[in-house]
Protein backbone atom coordinates (compact mmCIF):
# COMPACT_ATOMS: atom_id res chain seq x y z
CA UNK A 1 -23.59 20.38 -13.70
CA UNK A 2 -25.94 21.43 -16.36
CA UNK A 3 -24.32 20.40 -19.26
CA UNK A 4 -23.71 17.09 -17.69
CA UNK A 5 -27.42 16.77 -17.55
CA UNK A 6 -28.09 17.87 -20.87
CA UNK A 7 -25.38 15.62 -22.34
CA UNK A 8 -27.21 12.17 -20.27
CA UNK A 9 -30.19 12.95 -21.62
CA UNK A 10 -28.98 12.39 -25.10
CA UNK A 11 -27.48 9.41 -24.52
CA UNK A 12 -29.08 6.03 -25.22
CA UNK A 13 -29.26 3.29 -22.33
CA UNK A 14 -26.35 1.30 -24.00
CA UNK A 15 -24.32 4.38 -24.15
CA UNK A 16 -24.68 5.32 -20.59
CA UNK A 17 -24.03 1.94 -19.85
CA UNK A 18 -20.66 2.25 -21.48
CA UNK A 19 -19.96 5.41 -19.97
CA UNK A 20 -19.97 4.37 -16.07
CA UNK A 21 -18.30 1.39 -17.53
CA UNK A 22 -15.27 3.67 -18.96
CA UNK A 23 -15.63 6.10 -15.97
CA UNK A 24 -15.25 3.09 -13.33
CA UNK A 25 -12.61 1.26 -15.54
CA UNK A 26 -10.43 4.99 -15.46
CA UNK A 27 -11.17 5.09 -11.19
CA UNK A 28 -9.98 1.57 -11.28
CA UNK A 29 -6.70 2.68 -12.64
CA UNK A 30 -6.07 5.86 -11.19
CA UNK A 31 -7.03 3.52 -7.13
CA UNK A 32 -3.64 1.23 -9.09
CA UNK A 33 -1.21 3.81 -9.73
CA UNK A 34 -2.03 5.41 -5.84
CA UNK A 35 -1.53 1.79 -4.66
CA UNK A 36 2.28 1.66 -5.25
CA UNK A 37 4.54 1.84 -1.56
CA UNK A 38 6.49 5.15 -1.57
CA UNK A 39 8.42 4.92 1.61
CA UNK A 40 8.55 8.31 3.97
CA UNK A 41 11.94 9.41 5.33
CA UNK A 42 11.88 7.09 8.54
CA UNK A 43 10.95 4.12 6.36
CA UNK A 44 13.26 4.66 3.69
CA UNK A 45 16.42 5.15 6.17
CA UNK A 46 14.98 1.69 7.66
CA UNK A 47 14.63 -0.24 4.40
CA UNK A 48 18.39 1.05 3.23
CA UNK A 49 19.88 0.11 6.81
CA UNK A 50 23.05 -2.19 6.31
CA UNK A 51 22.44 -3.08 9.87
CA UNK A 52 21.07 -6.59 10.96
CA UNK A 53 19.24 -5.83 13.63
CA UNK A 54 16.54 -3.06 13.21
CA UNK A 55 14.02 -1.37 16.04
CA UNK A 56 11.86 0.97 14.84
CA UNK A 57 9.77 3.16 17.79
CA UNK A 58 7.46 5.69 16.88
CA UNK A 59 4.08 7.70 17.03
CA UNK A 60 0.75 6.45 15.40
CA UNK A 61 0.49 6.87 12.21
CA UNK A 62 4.27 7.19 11.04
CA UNK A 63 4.15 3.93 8.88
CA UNK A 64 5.84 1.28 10.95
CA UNK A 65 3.17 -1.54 10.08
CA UNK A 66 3.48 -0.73 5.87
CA UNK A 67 7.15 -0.74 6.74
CA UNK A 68 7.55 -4.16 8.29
CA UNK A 69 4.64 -5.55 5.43
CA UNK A 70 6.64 -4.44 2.90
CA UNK A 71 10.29 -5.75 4.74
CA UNK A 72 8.32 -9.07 4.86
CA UNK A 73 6.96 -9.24 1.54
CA UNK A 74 10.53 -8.07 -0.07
CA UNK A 75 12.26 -10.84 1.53
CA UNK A 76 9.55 -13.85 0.87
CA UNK A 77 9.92 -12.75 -2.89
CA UNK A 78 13.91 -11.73 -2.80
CA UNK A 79 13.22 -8.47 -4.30
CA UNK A 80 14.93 -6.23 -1.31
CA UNK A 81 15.89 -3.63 -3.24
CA UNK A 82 18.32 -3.14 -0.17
CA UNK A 83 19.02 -6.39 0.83
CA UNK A 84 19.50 -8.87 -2.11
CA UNK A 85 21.42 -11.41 -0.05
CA UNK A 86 18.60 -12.06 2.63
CA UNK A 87 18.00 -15.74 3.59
CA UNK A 88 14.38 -17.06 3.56
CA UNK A 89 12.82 -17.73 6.29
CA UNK A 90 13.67 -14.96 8.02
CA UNK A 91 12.24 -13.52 11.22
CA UNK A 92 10.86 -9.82 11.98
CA UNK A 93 9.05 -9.15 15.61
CA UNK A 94 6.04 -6.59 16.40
CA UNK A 95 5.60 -5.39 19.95
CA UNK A 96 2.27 -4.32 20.77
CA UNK A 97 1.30 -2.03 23.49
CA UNK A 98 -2.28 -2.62 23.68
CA UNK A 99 -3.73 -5.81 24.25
CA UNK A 100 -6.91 -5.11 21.80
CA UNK A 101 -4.26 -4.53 19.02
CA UNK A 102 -3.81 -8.59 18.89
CA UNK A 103 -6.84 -9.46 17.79
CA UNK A 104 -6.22 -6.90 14.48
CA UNK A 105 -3.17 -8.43 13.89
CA UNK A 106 -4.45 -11.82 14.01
């Protein structure tokens, strides 16, 4: 910590100026790179089901809402790296069990 002090005291106003620039440009690309969807086991046997019909049931927190985004997303764009062949529009249903999680959704 002291040398970081010592070092900001030698800097101009300009320079410092650049420097949170630079440092908040680098935080900006590391938040990019942690942004890319790496599906967990469940997920992953999901996306690479042949099957037409799909149900997915599970705990909070498992990844069933990224799962369905990213079904949706893959088929508006026909990039399913699954499921070329998938017809647009296509249809995927969410069951809620809590009346309060509606308003979220919507």
């Amino acid at each position: 910590m002291t040398n970081r002090l010592a070092v900001s005291k030698e800097l101009s106003r300009e320079e410092k100026l650049e420097l949170v620039e630079a440092l908040e440009a680098r935080a900006l690309r590391e938040k990019r790179k942690r942004s890319g969807y790496v599906p967990n086991s469940l997920q992953a046997a999901v996306h690479s089901s042949p099957k037409r019909i799909r149900f997915v049931a599970s705990a909070n927190g498992v990844g069933k809402t990224a799962l369905d985004v990213w079904e949706a997303y893959w088929t508006s764009q026909g990039t399913h790296p699954h499921r070329p062949n998938l017809t647009v529009p296509n249809r995927g249903v969410i069951i809620l069990d809590s009346p309060d999680k509606v308003q979220r959704w919507l």
